[in-house]
N, C-alpha and C. Protein backbone atom coordinates (compact mmCIF):
# COMPACT_ATOMS: atom_id res chain seq x y z
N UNK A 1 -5.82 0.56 -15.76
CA UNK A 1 -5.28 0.28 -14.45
C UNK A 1 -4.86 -1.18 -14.41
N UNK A 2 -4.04 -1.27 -14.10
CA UNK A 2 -3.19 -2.79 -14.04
C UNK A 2 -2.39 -3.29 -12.89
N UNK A 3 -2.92 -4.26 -12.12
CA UNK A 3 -1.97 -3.96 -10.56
C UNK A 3 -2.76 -5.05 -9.79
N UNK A 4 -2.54 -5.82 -9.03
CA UNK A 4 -2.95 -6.64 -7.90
C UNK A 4 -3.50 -5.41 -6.40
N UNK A 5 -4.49 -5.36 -6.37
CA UNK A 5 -4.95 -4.50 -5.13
C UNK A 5 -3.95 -4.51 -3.93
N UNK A 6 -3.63 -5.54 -3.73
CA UNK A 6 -3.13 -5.35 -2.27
C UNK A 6 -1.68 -4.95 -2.41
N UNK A 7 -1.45 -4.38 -3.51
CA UNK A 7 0.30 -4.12 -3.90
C UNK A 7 0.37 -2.75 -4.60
N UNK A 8 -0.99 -2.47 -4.93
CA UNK A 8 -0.91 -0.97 -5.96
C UNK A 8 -0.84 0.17 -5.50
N UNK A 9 -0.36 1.07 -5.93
CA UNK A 9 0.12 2.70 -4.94
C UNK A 9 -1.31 3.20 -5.59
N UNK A 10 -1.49 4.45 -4.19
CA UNK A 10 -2.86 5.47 -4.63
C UNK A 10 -2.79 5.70 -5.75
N UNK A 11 -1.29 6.35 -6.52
CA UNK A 11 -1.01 6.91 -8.30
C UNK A 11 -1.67 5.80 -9.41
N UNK A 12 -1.33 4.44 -9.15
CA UNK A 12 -2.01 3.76 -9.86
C UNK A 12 -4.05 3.63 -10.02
N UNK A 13 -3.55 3.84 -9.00
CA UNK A 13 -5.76 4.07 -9.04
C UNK A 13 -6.25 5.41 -9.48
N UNK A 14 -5.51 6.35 -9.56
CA UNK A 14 -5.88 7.54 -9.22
C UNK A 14 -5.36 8.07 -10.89
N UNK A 15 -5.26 7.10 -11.28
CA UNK A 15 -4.44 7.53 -12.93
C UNK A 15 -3.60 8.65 -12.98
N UNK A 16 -2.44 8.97 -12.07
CA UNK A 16 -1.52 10.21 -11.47
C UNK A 16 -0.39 9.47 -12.25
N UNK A 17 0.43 10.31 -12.94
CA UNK A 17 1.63 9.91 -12.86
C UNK A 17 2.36 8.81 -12.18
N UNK A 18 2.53 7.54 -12.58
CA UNK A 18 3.66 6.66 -11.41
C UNK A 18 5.07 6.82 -11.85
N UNK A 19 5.83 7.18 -10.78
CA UNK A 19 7.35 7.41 -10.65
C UNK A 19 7.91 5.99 -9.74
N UNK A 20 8.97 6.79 -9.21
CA UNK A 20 9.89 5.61 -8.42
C UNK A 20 9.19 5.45 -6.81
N UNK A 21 8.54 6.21 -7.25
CA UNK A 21 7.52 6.28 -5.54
C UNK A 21 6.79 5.06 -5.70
N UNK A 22 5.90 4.76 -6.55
CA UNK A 22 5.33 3.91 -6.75
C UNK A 22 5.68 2.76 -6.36
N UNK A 23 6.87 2.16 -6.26
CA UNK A 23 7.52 1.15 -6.29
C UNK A 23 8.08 1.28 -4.98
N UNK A 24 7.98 1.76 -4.21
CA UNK A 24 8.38 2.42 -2.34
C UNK A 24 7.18 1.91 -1.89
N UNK A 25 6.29 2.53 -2.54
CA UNK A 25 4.45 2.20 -2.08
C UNK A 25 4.66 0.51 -1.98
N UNK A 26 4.80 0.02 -3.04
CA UNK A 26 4.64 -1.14 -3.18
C UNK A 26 5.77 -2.39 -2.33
N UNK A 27 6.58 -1.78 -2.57
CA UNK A 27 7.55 -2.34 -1.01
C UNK A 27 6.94 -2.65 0.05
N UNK A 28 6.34 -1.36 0.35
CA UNK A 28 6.05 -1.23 1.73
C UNK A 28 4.84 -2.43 2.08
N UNK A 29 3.90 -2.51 0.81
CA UNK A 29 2.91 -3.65 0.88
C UNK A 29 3.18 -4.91 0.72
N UNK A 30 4.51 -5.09 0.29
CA UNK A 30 5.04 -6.73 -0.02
C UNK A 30 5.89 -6.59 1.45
N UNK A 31 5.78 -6.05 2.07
CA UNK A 31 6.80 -6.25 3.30
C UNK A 31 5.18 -6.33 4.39
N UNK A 32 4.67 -5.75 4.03
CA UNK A 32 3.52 -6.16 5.34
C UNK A 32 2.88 -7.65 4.61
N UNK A 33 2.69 -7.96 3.40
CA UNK A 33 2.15 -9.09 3.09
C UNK A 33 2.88 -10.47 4.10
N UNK A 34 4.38 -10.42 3.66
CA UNK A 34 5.47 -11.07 3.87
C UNK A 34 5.64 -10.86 5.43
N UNK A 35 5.47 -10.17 5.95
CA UNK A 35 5.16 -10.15 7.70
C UNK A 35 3.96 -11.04 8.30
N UNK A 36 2.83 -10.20 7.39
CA UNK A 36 1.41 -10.94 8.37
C UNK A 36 0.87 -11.74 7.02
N UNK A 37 1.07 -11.89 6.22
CA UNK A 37 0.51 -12.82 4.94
C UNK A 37 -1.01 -12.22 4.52
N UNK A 38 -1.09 -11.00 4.27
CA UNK A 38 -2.05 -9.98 4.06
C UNK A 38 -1.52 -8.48 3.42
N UNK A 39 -2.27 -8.00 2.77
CA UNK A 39 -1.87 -6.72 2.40
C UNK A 39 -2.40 -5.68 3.12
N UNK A 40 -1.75 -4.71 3.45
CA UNK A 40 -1.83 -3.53 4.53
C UNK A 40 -3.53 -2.89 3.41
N UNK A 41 -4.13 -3.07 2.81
CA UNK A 41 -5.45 -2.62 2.82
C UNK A 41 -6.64 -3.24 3.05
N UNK A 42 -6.17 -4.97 3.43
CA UNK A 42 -7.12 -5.93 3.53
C UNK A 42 -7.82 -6.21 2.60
N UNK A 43 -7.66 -5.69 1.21
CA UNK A 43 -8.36 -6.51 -0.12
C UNK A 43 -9.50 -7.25 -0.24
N UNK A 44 -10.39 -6.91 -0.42
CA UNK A 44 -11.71 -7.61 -1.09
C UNK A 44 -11.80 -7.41 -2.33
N UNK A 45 -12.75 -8.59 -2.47
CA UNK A 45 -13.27 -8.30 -3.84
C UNK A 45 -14.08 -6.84 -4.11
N UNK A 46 -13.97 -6.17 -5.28
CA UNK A 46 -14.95 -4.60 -5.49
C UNK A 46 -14.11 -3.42 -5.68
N UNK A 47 -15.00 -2.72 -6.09
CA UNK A 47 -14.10 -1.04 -6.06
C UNK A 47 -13.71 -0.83 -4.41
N UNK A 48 -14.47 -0.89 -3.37
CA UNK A 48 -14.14 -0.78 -1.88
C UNK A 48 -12.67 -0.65 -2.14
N UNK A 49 -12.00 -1.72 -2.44
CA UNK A 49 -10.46 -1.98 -2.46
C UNK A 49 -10.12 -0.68 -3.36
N UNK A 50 -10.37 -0.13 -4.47
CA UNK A 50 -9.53 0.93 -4.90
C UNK A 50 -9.51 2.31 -3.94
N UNK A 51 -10.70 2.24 -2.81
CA UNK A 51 -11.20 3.75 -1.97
C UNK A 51 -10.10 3.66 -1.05
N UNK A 52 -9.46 2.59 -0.17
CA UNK A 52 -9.07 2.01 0.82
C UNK A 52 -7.27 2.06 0.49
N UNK A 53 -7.25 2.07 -0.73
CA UNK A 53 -5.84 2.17 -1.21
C UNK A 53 -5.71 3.75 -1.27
N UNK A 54 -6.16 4.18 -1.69
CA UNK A 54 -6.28 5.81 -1.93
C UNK A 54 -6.48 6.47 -0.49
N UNK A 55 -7.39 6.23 0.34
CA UNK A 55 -8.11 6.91 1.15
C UNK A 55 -7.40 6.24 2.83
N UNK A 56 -7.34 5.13 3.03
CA UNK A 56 -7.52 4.49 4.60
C UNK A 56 -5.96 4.40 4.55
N UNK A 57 -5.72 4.83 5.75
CA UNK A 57 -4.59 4.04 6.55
C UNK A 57 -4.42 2.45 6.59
N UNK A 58 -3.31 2.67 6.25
CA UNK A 58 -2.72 1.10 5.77
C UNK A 58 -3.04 0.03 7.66
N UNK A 59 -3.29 -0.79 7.56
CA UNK A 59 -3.60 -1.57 8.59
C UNK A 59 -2.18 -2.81 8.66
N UNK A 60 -1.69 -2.31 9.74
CA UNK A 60 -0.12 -2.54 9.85
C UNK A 60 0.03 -3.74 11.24
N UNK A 61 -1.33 -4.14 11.65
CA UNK A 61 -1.91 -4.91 12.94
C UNK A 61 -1.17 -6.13 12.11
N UNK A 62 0.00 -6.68 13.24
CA UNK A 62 1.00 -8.04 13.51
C UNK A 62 1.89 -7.50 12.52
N UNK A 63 2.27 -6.47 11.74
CA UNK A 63 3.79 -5.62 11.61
C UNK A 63 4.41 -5.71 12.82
N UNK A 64 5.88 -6.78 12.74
CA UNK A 64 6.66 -6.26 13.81
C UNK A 64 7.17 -4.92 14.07
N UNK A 65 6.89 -4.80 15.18
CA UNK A 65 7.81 -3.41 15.56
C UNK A 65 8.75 -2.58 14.93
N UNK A 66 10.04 -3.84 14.92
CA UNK A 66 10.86 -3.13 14.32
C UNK A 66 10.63 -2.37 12.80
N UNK A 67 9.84 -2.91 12.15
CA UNK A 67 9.54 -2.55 10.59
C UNK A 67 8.05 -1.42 10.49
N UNK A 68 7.45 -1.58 11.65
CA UNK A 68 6.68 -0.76 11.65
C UNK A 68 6.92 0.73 10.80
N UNK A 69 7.96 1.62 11.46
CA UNK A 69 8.28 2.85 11.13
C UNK A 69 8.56 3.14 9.60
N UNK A 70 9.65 1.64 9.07
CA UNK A 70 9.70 1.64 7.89
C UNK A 70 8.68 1.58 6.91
N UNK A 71 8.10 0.64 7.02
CA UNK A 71 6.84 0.28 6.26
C UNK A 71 5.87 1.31 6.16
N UNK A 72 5.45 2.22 7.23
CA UNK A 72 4.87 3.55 7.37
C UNK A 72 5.12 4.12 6.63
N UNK A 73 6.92 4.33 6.27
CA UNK A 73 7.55 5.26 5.06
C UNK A 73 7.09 5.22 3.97
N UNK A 74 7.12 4.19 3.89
CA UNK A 74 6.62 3.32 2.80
C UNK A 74 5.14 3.70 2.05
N UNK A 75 4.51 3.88 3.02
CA UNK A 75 2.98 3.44 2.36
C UNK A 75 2.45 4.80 2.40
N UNK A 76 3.51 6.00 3.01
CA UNK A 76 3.11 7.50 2.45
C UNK A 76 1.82 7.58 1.28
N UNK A 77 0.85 7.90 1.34
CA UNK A 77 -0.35 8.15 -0.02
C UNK A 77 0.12 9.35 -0.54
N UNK A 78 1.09 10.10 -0.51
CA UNK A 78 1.53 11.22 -0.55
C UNK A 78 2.73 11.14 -1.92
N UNK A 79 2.72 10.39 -3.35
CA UNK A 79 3.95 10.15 -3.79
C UNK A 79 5.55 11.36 -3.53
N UNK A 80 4.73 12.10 -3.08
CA UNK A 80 6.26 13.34 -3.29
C UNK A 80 7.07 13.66 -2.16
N UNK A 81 5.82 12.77 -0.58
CA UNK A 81 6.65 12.39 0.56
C UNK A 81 7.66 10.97 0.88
């Protein structure tokens, strides 16, 4: 596994196949970083951070509005949505 937590798609943790989804996933987390200067899973140190990427709703709190919907698209845990 190879990846900065606060940027890695569920597929990368989950040792699944990564496609071009992967890289949508990861958009979507460099665009909430680059909004609120944080990654939509809140990153700690520990495995916690690999459950939270896989499992929790991305935390999108001071996402402007407008990008909200997008970024949502984005962070689908779903690669095939």
């Amino acid at each position: 596994m190879i990846g900065t937590p606060d940027f890695m798609s569920p597929e990368q943790v989950t040792d699944d196949p990564v496609t071009p989804a992967s890289d949508v996933f990861s958009l979507g987390a460099t665009l909430v970083f680059a909004a609120t200067g944080r990654g939509p899973v809140r990153a700690r140190p520990g495995r916690g951070d690999l459950y939270r990427i896989v499992q929790a709703a991305p935390d999108l709190d001071g996402v402007p509005a407008v990008l909200v919907e997008i970024v949502s698209a984005c962070l689908v845990k779903d690669p095939a949505e």
